[in-house]
C-alpha atoms as a PDB file:
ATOM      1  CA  UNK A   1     -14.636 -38.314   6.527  1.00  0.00           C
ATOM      2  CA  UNK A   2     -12.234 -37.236   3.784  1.00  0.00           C
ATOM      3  CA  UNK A   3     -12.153 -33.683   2.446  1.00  0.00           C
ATOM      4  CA  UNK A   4     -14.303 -34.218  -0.910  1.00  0.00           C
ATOM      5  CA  UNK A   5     -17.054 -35.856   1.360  1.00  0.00           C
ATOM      6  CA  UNK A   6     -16.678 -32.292   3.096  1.00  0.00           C
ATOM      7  CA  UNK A   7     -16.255 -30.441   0.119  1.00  0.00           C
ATOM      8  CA  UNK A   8     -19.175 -32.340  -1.734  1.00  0.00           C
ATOM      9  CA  UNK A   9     -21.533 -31.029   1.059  1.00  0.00           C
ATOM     10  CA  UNK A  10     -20.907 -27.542   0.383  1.00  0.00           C
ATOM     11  CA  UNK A  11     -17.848 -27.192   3.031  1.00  0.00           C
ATOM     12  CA  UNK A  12     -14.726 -25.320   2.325  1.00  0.00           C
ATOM     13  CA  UNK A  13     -11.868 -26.713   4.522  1.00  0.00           C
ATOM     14  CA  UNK A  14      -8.773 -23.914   5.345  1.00  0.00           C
ATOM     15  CA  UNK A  15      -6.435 -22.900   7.671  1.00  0.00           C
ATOM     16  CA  UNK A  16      -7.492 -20.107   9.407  1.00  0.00           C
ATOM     17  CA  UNK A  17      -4.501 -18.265   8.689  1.00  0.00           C
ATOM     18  CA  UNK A  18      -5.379 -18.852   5.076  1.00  0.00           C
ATOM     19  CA  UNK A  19      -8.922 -17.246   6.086  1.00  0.00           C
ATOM     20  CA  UNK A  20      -7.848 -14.624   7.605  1.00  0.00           C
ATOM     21  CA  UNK A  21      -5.014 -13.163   4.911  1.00  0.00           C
ATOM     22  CA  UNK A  22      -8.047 -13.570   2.216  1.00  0.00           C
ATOM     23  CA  UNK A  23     -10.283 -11.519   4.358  1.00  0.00           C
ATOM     24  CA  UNK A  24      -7.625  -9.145   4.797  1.00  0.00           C
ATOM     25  CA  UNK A  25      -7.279  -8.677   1.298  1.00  0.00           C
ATOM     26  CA  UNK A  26     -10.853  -7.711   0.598  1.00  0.00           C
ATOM     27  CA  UNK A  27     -10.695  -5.128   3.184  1.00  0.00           C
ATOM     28  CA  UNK A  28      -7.414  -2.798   2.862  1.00  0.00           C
ATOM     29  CA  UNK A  29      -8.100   0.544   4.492  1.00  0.00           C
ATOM     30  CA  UNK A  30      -5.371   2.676   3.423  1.00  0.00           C
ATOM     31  CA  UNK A  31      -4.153   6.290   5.316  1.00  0.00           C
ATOM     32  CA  UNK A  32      -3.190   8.674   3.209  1.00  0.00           C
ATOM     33  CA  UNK A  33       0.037  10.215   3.639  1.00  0.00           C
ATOM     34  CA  UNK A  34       0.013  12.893   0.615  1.00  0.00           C
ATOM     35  CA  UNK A  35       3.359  15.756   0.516  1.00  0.00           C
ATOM     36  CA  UNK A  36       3.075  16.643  -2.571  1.00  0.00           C
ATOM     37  CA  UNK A  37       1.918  15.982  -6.213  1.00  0.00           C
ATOM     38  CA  UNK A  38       1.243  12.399  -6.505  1.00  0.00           C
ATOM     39  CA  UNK A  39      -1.046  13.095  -3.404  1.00  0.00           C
ATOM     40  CA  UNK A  40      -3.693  14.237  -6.299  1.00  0.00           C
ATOM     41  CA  UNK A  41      -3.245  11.402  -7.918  1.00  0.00           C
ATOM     42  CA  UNK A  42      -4.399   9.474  -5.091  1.00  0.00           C
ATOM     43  CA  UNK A  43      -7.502  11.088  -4.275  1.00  0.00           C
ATOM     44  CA  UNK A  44      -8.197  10.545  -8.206  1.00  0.00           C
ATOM     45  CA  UNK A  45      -7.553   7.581  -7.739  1.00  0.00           C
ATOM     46  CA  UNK A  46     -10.551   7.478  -4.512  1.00  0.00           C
ATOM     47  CA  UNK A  47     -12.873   9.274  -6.490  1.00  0.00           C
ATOM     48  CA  UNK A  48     -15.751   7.916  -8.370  1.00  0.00           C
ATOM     49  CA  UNK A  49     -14.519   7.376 -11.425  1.00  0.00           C
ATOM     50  CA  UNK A  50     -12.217   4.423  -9.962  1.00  0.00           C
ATOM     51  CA  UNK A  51     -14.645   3.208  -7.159  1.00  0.00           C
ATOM     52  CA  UNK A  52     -11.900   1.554  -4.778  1.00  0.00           C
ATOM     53  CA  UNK A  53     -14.744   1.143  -2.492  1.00  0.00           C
ATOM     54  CA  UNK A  54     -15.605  -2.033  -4.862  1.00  0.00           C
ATOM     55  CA  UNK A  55     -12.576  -3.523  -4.052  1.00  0.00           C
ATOM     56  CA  UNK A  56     -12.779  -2.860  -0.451  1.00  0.00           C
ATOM     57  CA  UNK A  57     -10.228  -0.080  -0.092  1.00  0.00           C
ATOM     58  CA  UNK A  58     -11.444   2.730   1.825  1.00  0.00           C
ATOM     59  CA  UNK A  59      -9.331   5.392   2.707  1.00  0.00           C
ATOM     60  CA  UNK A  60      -9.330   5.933   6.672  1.00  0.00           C
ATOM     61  CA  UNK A  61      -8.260   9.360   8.078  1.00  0.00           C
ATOM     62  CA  UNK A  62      -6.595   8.432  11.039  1.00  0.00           C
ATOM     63  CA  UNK A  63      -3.802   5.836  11.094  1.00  0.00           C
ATOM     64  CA  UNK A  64      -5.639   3.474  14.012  1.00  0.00           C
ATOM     65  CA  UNK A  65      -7.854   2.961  11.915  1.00  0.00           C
ATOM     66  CA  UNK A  66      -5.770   1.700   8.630  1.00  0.00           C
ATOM     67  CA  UNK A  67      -3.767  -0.838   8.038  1.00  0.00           C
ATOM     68  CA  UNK A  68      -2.033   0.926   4.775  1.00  0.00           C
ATOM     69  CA  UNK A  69      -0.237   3.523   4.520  1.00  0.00           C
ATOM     70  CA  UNK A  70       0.749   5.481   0.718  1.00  0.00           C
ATOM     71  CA  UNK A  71       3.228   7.715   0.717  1.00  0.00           C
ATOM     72  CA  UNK A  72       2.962   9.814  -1.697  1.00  0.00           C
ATOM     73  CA  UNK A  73       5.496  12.848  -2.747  1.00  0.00           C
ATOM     74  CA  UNK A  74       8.696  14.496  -1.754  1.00  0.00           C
ATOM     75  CA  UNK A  75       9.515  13.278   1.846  1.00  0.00           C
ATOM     76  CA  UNK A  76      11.947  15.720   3.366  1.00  0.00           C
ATOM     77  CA  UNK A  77      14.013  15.156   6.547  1.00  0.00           C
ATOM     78  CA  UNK A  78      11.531  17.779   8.581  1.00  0.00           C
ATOM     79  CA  UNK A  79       8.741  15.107   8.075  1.00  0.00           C
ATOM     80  CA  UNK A  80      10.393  12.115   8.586  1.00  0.00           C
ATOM     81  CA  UNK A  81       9.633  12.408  11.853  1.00  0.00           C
ATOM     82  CA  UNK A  82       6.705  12.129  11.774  1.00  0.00           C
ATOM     83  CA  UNK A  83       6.026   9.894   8.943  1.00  0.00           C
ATOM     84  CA  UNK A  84       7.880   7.600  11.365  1.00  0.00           C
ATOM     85  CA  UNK A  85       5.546   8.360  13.966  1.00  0.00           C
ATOM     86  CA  UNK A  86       1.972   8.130  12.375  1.00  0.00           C
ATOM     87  CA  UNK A  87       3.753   4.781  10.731  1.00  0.00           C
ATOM     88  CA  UNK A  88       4.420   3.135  14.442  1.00  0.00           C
ATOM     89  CA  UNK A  89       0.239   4.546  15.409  1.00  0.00           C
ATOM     90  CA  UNK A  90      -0.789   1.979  12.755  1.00  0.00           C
ATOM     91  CA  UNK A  91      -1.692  -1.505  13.962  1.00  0.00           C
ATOM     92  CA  UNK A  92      -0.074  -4.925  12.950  1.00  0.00           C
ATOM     93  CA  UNK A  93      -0.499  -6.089  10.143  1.00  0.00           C
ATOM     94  CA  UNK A  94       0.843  -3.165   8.948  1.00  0.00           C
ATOM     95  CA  UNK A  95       1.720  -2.126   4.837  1.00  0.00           C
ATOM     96  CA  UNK A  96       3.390   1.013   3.400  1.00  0.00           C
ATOM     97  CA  UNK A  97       2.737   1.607  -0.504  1.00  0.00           C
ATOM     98  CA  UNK A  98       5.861   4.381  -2.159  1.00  0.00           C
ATOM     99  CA  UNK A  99       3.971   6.082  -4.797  1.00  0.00           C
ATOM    100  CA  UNK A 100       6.239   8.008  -7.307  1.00  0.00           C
ATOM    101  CA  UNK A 101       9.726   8.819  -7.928  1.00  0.00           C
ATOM    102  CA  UNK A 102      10.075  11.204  -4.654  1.00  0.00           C
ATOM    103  CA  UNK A 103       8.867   8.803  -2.546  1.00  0.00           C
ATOM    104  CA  UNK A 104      10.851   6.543  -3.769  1.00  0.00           C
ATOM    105  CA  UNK A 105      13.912   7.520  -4.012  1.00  0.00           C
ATOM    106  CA  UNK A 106      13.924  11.441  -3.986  1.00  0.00           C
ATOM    107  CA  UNK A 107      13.147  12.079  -7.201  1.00  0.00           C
ATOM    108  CA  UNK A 108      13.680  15.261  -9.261  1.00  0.00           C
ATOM    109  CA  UNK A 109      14.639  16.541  -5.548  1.00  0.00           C
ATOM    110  CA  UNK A 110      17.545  13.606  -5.179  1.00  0.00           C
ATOM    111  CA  UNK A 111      20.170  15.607  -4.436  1.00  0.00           C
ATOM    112  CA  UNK A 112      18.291  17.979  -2.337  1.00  0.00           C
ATOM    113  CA  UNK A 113      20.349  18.580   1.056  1.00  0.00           C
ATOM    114  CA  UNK A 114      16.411  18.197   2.838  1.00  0.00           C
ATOM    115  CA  UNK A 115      14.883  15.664   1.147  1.00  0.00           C
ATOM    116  CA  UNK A 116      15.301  12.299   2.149  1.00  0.00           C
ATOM    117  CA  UNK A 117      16.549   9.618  -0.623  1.00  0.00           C
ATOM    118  CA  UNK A 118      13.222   7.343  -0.221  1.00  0.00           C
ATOM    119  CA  UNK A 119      10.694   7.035   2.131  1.00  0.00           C
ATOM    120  CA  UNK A 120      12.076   3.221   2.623  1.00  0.00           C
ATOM    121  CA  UNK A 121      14.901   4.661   4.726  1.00  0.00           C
ATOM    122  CA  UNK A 122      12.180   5.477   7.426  1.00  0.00           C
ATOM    123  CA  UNK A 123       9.788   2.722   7.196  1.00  0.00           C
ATOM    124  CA  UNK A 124       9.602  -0.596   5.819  1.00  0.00           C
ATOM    125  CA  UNK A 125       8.031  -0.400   1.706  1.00  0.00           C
ATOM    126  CA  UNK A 126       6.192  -3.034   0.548  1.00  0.00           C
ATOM    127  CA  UNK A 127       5.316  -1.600  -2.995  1.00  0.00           C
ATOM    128  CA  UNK A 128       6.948   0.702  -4.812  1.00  0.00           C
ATOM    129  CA  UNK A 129       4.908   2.647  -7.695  1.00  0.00           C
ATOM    130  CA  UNK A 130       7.045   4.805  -9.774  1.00  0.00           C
ATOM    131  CA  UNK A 131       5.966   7.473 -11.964  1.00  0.00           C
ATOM    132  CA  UNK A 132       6.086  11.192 -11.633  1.00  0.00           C
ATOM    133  CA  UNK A 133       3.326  11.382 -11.020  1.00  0.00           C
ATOM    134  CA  UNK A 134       2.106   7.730 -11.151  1.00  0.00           C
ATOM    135  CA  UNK A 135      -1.489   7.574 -12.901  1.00  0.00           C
ATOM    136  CA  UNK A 136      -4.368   6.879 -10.574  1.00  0.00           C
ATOM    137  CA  UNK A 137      -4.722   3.177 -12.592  1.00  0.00           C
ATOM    138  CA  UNK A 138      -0.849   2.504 -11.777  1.00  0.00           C
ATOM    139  CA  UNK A 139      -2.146   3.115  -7.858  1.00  0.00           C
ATOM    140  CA  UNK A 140      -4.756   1.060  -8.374  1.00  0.00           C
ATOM    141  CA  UNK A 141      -2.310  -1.860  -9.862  1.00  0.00           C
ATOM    142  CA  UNK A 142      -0.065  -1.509  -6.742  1.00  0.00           C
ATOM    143  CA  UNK A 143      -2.985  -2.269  -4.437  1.00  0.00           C
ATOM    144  CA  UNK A 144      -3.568  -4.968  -6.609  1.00  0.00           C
ATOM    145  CA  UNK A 145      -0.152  -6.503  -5.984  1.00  0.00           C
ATOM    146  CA  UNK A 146      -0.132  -5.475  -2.337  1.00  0.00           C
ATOM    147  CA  UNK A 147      -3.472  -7.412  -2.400  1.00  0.00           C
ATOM    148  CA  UNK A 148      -1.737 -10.687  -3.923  1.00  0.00           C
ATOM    149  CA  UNK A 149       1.086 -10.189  -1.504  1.00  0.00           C
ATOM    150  CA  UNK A 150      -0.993 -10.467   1.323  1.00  0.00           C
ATOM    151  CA  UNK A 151      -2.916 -13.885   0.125  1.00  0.00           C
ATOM    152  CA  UNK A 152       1.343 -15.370  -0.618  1.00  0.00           C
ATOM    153  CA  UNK A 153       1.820 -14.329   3.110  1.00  0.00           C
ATOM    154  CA  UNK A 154       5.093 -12.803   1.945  1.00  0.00           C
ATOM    155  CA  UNK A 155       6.883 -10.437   4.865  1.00  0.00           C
ATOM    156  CA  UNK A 156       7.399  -6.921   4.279  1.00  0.00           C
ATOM    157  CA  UNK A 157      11.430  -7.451   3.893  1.00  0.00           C
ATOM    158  CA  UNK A 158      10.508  -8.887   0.262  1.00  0.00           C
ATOM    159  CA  UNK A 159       9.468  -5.593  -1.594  1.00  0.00           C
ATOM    160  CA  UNK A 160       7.570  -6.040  -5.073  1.00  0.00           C
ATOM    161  CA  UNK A 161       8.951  -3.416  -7.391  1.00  0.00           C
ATOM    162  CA  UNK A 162       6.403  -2.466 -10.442  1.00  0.00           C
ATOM    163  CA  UNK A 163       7.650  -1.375 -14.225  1.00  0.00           C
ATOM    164  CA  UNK A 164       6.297   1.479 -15.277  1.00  0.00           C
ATOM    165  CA  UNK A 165       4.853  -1.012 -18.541  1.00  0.00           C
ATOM    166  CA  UNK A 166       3.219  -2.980 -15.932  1.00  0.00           C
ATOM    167  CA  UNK A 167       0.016  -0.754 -16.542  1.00  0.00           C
END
């Protein structure tokens, strides 16, 4: 039987590790990691006026539970620790989204001698949203692209870095 004969009655053929990234995709349940400003622009960003739910990002409280992480704000070397931590609680697949400047890469605070120069020095980033802070709609673009980096199966070593005209 060849695949249109399939496909003709009303059969999708796949791999199922093609099935399984697209369902992943549909269903990204993001922790939130807020320290510091760009933290309200995340939970803008959850409110109603943006509706992630829609897309199927729903933001979990406890990192078991999620399978994204955002980072968002001024990481310092006292909380790296942990960030660390509550990053290896997550199960695999695991993502990581850097949202705005401190995040990723220190920001305003760069030369700080307690704040650490990225958040991608702790755990692996696989998008970076810059911005300080980043709107709630240039959040919403970077799930977007996290979402079509899942479905490419990319790995997490090949980071997807946003312009801020990408909006």
């Amino acid at each position: 039987m060849s695949d249109t004969t399939v496909e003709k009655q009303g059969f999708i053929t796949t791999t199922a590790e093609n099935l399984v990234n697209w369902t992943r995709t549909g269903s990204l349940w993001p922790m939130t990691f807020g320290l510091a400003c760009c933290a309200v622009e995340m939970m803008q960003a959850g409110a109603a006026r943006y509706d992630l739910d829609r897309f199927g990002v729903i933001f979990r409280p406890s990192p078991r539970h999620a399978d994204v992480m955002i980072v968002a704000g001024t990481l310092t070397n006292k909380m790296a620790p942990a960030l660390r931590k509550v990053y290896d609680q997550m199960a695999e697949p695991r993502w990581v989204i850097s949202m705005g400047s401190c995040a990723n890469g220190g920001g305003y605070y760069h030369y700080s001698y307690s704040v650490v120069r990225g958040c991608d020095r702790i755990v692996p980033v696989d998008i970076y949203v810059p911005g300080c802070p980043p709107t709630a709609e240039a959040l919403i673009y970077g799930i977007f692209q996290l979402q079509n980096k899942i479905t490419r199966k990319q790995k997490s070593q090949n980071t997807v870095l946003l312009t801020r005209g990408a909006v």
